[in-house]
N, C-alpha and C. Protein backbone atom coordinates (compact mmCIF):
# COMPACT_ATOMS: atom_id res chain seq x y z
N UNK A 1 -36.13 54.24 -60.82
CA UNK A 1 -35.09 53.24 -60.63
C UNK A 1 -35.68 51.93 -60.13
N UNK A 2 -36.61 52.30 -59.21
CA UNK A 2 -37.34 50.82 -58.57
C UNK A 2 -38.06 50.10 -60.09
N UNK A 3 -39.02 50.75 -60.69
CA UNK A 3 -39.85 50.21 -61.68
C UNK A 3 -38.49 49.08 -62.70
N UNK A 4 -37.36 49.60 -63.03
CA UNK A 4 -36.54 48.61 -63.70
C UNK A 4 -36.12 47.53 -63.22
N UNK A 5 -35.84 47.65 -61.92
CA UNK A 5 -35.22 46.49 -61.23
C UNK A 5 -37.07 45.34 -60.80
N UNK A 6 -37.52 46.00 -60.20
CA UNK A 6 -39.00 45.34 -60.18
C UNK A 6 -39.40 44.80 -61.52
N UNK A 7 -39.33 44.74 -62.76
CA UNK A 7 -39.45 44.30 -64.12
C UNK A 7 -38.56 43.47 -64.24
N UNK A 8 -37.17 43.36 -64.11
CA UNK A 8 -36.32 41.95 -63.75
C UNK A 8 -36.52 41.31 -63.35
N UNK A 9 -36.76 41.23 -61.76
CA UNK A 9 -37.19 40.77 -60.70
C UNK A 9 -38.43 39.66 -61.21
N UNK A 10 -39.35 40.39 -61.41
CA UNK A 10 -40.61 39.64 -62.14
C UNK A 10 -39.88 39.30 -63.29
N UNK A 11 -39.51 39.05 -64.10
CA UNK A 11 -38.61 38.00 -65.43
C UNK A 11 -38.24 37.12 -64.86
N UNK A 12 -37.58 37.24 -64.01
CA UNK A 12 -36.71 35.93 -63.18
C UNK A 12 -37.07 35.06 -62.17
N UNK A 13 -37.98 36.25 -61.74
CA UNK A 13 -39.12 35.13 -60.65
C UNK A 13 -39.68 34.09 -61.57
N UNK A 14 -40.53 34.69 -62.45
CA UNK A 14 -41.34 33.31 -63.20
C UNK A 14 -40.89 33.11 -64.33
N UNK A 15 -39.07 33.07 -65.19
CA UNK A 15 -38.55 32.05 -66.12
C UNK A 15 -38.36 30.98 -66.25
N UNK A 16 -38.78 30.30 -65.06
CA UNK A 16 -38.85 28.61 -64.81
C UNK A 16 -39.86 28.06 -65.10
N UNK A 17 -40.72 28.80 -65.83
CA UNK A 17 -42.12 28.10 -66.24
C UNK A 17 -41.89 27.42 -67.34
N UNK A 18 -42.65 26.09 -67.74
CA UNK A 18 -42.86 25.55 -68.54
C UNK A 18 -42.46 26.09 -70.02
N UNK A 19 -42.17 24.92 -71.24
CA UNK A 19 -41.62 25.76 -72.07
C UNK A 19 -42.95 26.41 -73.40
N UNK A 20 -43.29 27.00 -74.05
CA UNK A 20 -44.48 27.38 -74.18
C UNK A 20 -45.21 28.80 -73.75
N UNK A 21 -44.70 28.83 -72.51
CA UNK A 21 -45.51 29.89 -71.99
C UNK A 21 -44.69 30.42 -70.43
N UNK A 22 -45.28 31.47 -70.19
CA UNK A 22 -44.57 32.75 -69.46
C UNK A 22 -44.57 31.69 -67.50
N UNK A 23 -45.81 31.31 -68.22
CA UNK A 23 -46.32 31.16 -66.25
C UNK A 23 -47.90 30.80 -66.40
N UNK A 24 -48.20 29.49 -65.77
CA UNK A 24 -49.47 29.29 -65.72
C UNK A 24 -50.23 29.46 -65.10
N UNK A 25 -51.69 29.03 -64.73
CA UNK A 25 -52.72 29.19 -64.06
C UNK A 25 -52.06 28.93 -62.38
N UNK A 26 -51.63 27.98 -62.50
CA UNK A 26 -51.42 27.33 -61.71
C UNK A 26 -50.53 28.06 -60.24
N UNK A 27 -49.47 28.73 -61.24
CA UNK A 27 -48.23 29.34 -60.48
C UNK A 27 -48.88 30.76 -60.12
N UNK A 28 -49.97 31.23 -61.18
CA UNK A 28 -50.42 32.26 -60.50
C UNK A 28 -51.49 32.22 -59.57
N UNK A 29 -52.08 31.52 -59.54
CA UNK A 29 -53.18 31.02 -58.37
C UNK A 29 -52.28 31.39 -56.76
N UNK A 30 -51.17 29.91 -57.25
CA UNK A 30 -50.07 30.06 -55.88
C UNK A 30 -49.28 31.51 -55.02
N UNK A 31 -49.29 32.28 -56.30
CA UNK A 31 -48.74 33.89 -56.28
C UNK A 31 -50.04 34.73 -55.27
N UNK A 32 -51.18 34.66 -56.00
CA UNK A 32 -52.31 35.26 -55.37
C UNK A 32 -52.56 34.70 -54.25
N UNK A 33 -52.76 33.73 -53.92
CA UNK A 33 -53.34 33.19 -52.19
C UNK A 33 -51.84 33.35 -51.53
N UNK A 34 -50.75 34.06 -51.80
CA UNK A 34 -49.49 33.54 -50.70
C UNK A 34 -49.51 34.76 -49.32
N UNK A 35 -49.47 34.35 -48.43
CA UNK A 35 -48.79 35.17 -47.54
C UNK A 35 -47.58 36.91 -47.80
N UNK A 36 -46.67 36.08 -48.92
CA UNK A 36 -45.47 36.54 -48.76
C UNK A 36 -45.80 37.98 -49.80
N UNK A 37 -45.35 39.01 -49.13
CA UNK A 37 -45.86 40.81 -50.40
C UNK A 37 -45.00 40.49 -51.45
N UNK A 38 -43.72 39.79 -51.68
CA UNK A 38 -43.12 39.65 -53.00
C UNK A 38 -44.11 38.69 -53.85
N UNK A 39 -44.07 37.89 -53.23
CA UNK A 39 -45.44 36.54 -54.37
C UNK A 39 -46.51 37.78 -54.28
N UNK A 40 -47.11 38.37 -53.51
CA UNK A 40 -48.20 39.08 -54.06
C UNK A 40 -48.36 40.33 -54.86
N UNK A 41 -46.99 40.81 -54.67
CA UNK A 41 -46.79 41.70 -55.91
C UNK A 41 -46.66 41.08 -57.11
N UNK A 42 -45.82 40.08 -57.49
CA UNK A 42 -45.80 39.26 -58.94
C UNK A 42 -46.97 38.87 -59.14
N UNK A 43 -47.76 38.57 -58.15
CA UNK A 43 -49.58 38.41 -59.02
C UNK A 43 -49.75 39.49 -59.64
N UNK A 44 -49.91 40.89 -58.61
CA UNK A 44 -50.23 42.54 -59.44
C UNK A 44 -49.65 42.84 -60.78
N UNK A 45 -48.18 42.21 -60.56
CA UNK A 45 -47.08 43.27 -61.57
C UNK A 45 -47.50 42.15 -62.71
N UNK A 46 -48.13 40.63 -62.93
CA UNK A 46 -48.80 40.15 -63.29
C UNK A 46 -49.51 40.80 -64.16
N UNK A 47 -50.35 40.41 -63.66
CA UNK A 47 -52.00 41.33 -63.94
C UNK A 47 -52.15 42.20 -64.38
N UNK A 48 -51.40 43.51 -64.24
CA UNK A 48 -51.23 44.48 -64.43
C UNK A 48 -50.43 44.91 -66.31
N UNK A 49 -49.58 43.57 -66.11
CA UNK A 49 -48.87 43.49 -67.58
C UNK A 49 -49.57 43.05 -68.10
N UNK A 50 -50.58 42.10 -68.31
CA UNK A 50 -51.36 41.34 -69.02
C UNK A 50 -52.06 42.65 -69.82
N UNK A 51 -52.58 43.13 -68.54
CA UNK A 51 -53.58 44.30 -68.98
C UNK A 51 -53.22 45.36 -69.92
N UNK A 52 -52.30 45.94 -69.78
CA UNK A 52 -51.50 46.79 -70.17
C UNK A 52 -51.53 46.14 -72.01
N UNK A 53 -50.84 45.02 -72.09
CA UNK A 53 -50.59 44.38 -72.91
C UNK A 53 -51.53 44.21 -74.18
N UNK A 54 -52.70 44.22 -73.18
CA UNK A 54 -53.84 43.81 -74.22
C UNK A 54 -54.62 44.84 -74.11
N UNK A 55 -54.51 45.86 -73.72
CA UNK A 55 -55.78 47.05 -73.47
C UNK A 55 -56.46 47.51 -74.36
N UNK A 56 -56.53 47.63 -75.64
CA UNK A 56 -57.14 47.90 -76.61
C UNK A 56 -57.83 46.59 -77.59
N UNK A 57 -57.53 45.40 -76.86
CA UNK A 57 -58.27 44.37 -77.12
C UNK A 57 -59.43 44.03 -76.00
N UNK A 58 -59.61 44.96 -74.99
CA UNK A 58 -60.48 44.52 -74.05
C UNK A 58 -61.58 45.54 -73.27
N UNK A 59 -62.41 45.21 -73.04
CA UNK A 59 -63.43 46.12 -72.60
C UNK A 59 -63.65 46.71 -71.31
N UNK A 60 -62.05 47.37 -70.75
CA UNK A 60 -62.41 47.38 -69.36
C UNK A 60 -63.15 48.82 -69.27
N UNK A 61 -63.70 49.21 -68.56
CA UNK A 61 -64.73 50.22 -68.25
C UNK A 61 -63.78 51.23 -67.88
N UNK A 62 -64.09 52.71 -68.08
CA UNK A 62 -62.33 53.27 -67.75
C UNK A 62 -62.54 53.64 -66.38
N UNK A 63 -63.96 53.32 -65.85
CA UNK A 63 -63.65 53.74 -63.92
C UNK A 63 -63.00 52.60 -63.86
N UNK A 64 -62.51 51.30 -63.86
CA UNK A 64 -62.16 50.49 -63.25
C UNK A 64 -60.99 50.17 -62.85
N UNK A 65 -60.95 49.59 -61.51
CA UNK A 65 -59.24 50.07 -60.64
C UNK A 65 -58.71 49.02 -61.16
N UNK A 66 -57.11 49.19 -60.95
CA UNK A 66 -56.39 47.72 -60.90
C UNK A 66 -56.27 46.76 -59.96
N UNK A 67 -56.41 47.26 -59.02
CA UNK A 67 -56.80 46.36 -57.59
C UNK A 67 -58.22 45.78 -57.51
N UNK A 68 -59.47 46.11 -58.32
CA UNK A 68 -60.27 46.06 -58.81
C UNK A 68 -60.78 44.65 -59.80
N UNK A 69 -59.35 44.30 -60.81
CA UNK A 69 -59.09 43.90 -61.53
C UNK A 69 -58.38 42.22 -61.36
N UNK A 70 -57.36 42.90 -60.48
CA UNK A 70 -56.54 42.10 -59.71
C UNK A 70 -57.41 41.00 -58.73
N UNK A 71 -58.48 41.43 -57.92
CA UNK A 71 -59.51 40.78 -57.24
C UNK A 71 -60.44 40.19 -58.45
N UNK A 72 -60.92 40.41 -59.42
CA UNK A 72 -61.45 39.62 -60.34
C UNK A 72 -60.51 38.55 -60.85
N UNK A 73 -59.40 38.57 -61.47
CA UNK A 73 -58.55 37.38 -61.63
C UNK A 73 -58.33 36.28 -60.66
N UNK A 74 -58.49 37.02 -59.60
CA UNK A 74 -58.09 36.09 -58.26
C UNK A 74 -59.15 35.36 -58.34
N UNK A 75 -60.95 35.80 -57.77
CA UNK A 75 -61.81 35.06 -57.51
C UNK A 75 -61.40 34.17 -58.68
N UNK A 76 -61.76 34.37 -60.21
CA UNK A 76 -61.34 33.63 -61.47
C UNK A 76 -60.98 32.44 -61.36
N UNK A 77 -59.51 32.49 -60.74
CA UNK A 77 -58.87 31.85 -60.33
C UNK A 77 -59.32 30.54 -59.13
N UNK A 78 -59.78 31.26 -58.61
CA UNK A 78 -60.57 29.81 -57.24
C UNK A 78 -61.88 29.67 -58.01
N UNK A 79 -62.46 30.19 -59.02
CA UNK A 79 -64.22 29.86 -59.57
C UNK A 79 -63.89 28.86 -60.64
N UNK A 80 -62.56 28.80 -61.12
CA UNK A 80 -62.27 27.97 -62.50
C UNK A 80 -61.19 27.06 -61.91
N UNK A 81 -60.59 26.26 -61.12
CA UNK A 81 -59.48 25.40 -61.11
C UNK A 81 -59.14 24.36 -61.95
N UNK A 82 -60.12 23.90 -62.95
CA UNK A 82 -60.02 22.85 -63.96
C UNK A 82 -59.45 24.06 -65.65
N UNK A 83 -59.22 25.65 -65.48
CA UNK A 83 -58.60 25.88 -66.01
C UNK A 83 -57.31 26.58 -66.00
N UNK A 84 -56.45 25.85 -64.35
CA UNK A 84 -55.54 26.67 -63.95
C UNK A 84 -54.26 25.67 -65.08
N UNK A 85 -54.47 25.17 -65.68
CA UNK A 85 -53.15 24.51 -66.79
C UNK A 85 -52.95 25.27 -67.79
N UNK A 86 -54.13 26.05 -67.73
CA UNK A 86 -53.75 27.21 -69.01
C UNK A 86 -53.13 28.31 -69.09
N UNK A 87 -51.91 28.32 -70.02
CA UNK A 87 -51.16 29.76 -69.58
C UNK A 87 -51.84 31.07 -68.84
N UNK A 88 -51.03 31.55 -68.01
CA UNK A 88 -51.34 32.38 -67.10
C UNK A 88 -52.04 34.08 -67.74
N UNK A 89 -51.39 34.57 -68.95
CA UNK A 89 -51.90 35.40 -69.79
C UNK A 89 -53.47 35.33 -70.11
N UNK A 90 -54.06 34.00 -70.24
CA UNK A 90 -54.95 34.20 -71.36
C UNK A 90 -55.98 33.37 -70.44
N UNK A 91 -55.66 33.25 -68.89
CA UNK A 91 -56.57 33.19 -67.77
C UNK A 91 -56.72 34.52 -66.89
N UNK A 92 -55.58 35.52 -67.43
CA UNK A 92 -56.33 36.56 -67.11
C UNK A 92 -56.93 37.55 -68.05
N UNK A 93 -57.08 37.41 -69.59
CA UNK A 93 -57.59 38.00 -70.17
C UNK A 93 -59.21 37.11 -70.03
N UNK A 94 -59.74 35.21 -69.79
CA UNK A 94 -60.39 35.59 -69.91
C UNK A 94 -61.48 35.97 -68.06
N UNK A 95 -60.49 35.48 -67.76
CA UNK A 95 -61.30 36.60 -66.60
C UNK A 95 -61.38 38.04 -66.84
N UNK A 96 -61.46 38.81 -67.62
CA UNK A 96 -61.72 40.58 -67.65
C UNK A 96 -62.93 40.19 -68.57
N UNK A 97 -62.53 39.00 -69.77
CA UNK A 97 -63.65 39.09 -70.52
C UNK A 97 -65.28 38.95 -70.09
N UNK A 98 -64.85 37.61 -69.11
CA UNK A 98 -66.09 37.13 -68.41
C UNK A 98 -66.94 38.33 -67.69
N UNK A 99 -65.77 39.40 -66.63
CA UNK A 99 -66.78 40.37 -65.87
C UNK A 99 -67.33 41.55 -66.74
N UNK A 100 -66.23 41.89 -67.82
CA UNK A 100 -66.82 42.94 -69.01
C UNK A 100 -66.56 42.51 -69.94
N UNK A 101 -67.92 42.06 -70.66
CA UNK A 101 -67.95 41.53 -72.03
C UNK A 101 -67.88 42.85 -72.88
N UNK A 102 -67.08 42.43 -73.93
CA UNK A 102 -67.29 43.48 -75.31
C UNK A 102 -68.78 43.55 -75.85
N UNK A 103 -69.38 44.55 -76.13
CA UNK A 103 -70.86 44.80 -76.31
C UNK A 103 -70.65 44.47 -78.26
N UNK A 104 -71.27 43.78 -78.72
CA UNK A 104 -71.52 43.56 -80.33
C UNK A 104 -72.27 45.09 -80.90
């Protein structure tokens, strides 16, 4: 029952984003450094969808945690600030890319 209402919750938290896209660099940066456990769960429940989303497009290692994951987007996030304008999705796909590259 929690997981449905928590999936709203996150819809409505970040539908005020720009038109284009879900939620940017920007708003998630602000999500990750906040104080408040609701902003820091919408980073996770974040992150976590991204991942989910794209998992068979990406090379995560299968020991690797989501909290794990979640701390890589973040640093990401403060190592790149000249690419926090870019939708929020595809700053966290390429932060997974950067720490595990797909092997050719």
């Amino acid at each position: 029952m929690i997981k449905p209402f928590l999936a709203v919750f996150l819809l409505l938290a970040m539908s005020t984003e720009a038109p284009g896209s879900f939620a940017d660099g920007n708003r998630l940066h602000g999500y990750a450094n906040s104080d408040d456990p609701v902003q820091l769960s919408i980073f996770f429940g974040y992150v976590t969808g991204v991942v989910d989303a794209h998992w068979g497009a990406l090379c995560i290692p299968k020991d690797a945690s989501s909290a794990q994951i979640k701390d890589m987007v973040k640093v990401y996030l403060e190592d790149h600030p000249e690419e926090r304008h870019h939708t929020a999705d595809s700053i966290v796909i390429n932060a997974i890319n950067e720490a595990f590259p797909c092997r050719k």
